[in-house]
Protein backbone atom coordinates (compact mmCIF):
# COMPACT_ATOMS: atom_id res chain seq x y z
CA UNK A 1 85.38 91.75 67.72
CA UNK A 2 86.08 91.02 71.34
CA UNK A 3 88.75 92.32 73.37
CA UNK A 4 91.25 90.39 75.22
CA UNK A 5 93.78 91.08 77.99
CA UNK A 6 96.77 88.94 78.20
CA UNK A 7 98.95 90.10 81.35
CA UNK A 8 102.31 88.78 81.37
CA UNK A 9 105.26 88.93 83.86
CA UNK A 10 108.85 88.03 83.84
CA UNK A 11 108.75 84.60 83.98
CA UNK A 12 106.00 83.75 81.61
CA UNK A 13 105.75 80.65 79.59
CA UNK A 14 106.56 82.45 76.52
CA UNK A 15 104.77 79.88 74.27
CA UNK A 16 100.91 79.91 76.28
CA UNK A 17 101.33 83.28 76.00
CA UNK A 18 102.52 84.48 72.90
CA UNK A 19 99.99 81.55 71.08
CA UNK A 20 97.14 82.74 72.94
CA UNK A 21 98.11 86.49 71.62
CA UNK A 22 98.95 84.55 67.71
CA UNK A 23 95.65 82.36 67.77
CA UNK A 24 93.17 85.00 68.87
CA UNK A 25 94.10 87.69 66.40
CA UNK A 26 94.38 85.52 63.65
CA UNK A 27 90.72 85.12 64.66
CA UNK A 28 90.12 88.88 64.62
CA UNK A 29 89.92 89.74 68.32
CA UNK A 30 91.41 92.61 69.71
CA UNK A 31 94.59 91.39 71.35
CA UNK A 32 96.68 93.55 74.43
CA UNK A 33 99.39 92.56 76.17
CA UNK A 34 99.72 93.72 79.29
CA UNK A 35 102.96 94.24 81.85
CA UNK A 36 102.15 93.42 84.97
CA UNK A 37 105.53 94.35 86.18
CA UNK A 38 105.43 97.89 85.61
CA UNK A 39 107.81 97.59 82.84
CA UNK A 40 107.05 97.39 79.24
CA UNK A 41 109.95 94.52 78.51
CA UNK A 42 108.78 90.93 79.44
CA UNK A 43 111.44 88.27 79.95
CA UNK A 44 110.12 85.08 79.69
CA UNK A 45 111.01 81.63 81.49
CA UNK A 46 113.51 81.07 78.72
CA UNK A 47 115.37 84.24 77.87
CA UNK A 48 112.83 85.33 75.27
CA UNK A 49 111.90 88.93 75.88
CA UNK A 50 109.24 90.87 74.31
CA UNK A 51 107.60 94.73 75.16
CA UNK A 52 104.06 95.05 76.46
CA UNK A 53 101.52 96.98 74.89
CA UNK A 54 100.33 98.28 78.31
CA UNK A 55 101.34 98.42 81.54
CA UNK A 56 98.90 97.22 84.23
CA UNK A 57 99.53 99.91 86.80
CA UNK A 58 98.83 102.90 84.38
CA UNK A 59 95.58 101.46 82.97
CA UNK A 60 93.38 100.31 85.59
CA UNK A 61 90.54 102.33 86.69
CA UNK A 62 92.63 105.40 85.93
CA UNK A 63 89.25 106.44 83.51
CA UNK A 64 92.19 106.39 80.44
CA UNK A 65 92.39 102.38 78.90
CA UNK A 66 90.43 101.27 82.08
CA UNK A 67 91.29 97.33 81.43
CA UNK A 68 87.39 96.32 83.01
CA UNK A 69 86.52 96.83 79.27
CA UNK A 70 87.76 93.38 77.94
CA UNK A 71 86.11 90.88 77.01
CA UNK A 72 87.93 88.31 77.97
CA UNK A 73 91.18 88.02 80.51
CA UNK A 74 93.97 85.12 79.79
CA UNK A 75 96.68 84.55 82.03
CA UNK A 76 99.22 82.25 80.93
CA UNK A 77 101.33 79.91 83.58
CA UNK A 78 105.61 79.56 83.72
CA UNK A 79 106.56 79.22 88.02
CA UNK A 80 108.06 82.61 88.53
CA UNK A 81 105.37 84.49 85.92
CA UNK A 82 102.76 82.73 87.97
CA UNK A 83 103.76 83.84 91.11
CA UNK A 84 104.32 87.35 89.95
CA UNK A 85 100.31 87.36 88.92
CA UNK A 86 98.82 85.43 92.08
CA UNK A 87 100.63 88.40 94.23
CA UNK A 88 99.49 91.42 92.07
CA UNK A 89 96.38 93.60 94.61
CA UNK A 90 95.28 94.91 91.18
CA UNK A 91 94.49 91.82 88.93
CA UNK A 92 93.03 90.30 91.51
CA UNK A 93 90.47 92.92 91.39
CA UNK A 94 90.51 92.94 88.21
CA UNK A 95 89.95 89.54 87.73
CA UNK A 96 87.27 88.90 90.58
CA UNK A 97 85.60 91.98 88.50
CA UNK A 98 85.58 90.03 85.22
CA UNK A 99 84.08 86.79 87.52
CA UNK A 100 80.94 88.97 88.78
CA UNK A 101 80.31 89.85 85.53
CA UNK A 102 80.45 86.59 83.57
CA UNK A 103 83.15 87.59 81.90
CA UNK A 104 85.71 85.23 80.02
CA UNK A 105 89.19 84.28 82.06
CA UNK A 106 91.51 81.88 80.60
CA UNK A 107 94.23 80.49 82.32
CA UNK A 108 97.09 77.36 81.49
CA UNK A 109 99.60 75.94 83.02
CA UNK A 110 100.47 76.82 86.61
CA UNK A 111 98.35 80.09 86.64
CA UNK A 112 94.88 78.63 86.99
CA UNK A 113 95.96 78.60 90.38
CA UNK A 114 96.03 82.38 90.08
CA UNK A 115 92.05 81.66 90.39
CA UNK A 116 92.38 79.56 92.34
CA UNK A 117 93.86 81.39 95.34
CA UNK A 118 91.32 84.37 94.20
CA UNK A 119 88.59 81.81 95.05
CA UNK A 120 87.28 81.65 90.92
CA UNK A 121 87.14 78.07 90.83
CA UNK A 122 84.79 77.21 94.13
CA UNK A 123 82.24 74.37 92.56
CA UNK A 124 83.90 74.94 88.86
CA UNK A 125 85.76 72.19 87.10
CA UNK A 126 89.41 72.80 86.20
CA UNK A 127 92.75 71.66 84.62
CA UNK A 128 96.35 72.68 85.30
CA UNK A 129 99.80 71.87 85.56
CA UNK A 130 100.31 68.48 87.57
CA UNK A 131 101.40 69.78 90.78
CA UNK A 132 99.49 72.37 91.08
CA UNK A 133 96.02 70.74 91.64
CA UNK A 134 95.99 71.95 95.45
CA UNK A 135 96.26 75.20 94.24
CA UNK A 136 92.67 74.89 92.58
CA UNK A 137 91.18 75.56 95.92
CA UNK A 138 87.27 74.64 95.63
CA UNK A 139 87.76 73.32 92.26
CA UNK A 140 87.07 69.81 90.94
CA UNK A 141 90.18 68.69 89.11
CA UNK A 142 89.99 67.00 85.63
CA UNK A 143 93.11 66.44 84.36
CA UNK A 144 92.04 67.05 81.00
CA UNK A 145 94.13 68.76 78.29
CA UNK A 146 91.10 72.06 78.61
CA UNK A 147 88.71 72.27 80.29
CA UNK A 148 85.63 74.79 79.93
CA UNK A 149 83.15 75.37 82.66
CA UNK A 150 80.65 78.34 82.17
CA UNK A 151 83.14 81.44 81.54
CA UNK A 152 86.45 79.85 82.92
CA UNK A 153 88.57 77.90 80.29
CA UNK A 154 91.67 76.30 81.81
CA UNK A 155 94.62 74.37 80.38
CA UNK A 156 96.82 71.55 81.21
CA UNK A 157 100.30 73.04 80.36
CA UNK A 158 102.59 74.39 77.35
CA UNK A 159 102.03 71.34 75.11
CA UNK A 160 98.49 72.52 74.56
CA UNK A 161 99.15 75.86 73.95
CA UNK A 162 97.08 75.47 70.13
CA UNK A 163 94.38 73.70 71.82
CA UNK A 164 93.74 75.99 74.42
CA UNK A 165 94.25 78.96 72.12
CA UNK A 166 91.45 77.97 69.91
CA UNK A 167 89.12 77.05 73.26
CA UNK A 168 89.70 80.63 74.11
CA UNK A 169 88.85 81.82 69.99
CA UNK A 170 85.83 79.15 70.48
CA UNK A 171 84.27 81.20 73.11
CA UNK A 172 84.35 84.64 71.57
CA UNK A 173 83.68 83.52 68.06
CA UNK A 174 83.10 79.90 67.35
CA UNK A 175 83.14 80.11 63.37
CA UNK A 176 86.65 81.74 63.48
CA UNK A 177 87.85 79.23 65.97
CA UNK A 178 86.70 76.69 63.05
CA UNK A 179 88.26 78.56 60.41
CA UNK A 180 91.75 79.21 62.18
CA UNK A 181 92.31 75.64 63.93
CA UNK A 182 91.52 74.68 59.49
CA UNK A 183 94.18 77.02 58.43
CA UNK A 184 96.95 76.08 61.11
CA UNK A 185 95.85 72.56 60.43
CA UNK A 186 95.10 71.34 64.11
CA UNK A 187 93.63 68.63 64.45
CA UNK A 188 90.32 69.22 66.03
């Protein structure tokens, strides 16, 4: 079982989020929300508000839930979410960190250009929300619905929310992927 970091902030595109979280624990990964706010209630882009398991601030390299233990990070898009994540010291860190490494990072929507203004996407290919393609700084720009290059999985924007859910299941643990995009009946 891999474990997974999803960092949310007011804003969010509740559904990339919250069927990132769905997808991969019905594939048995460990799944943890994380506040990048420094409050534990999340209000997404349309009123929908949910609480954090963690909050970013009190977990990183404190020694106690140090978040460099995942697995995998996702960051999902909405404008004002996205913003709040491109501007945040720590996750950049944090996410440069996972990048060294060869860790997983997902991102959808507007926030792969959360990677892209960390400079994760120099000579990588890439997908994201139209409009946001400049944003992708180094990257070449598919326009595909995901898009997987080496340990960076991107997607287009909330209507592939399943899809890229099960790209991000794929990576971990490609027999659950199978088995969960069966059960939820997505077409694959």
């Amino acid at each position: 079982m891999a474990k997974v970091y999803v960092m949310f902030a007011d804003g969010v595109e509740e559904i990339e989020g919250l069927t990132a979280v769905d997808i991969l624990r019905r594939g048995g990964q460990e799944v943890v929300t994380v506040s990048v706010t420094g409050q534990w209630m999340i209000s997404g882009s349309h009123g929908i508000q949910f609480v954090a398991d963690r909050l970013f601030d009190d977990n990183v390299h404190t020694g106690d839930g140090d978040l460099s233990d995942g697995d995998m990070i996702v960051l999902p898009g909405g404008g004002r979410g996205t913003q709040a994540l491109s501007v945040h010291d720590g996750l950049g860190k944090l996410l440069a960190e996972y990048a060294a490494e060869g860790k997983w990072i997902g991102a959808i929507c507007a926030a792969p250009s959360v990677l892209g203004i960390h400079q994760l996407l120099r000579g990588r290919r890439a997908t994201c929300y139209p409009g946001f393609e400049d944003k992708l700084i180094g990257a070449t720009v598919t326009g595909e619905s995901v898009t997987v290059d080496g340990n960076i999985i991107t997607g287009k924007g909330m209507g592939v929310s399943g899809e890229f859910a099960i790209a991000l299941l794929r990576a971990l643990d490609p027999a659950a992927a199978e088995k969960v995009a069966k059960e939820i009946q997505m077409k694959r």
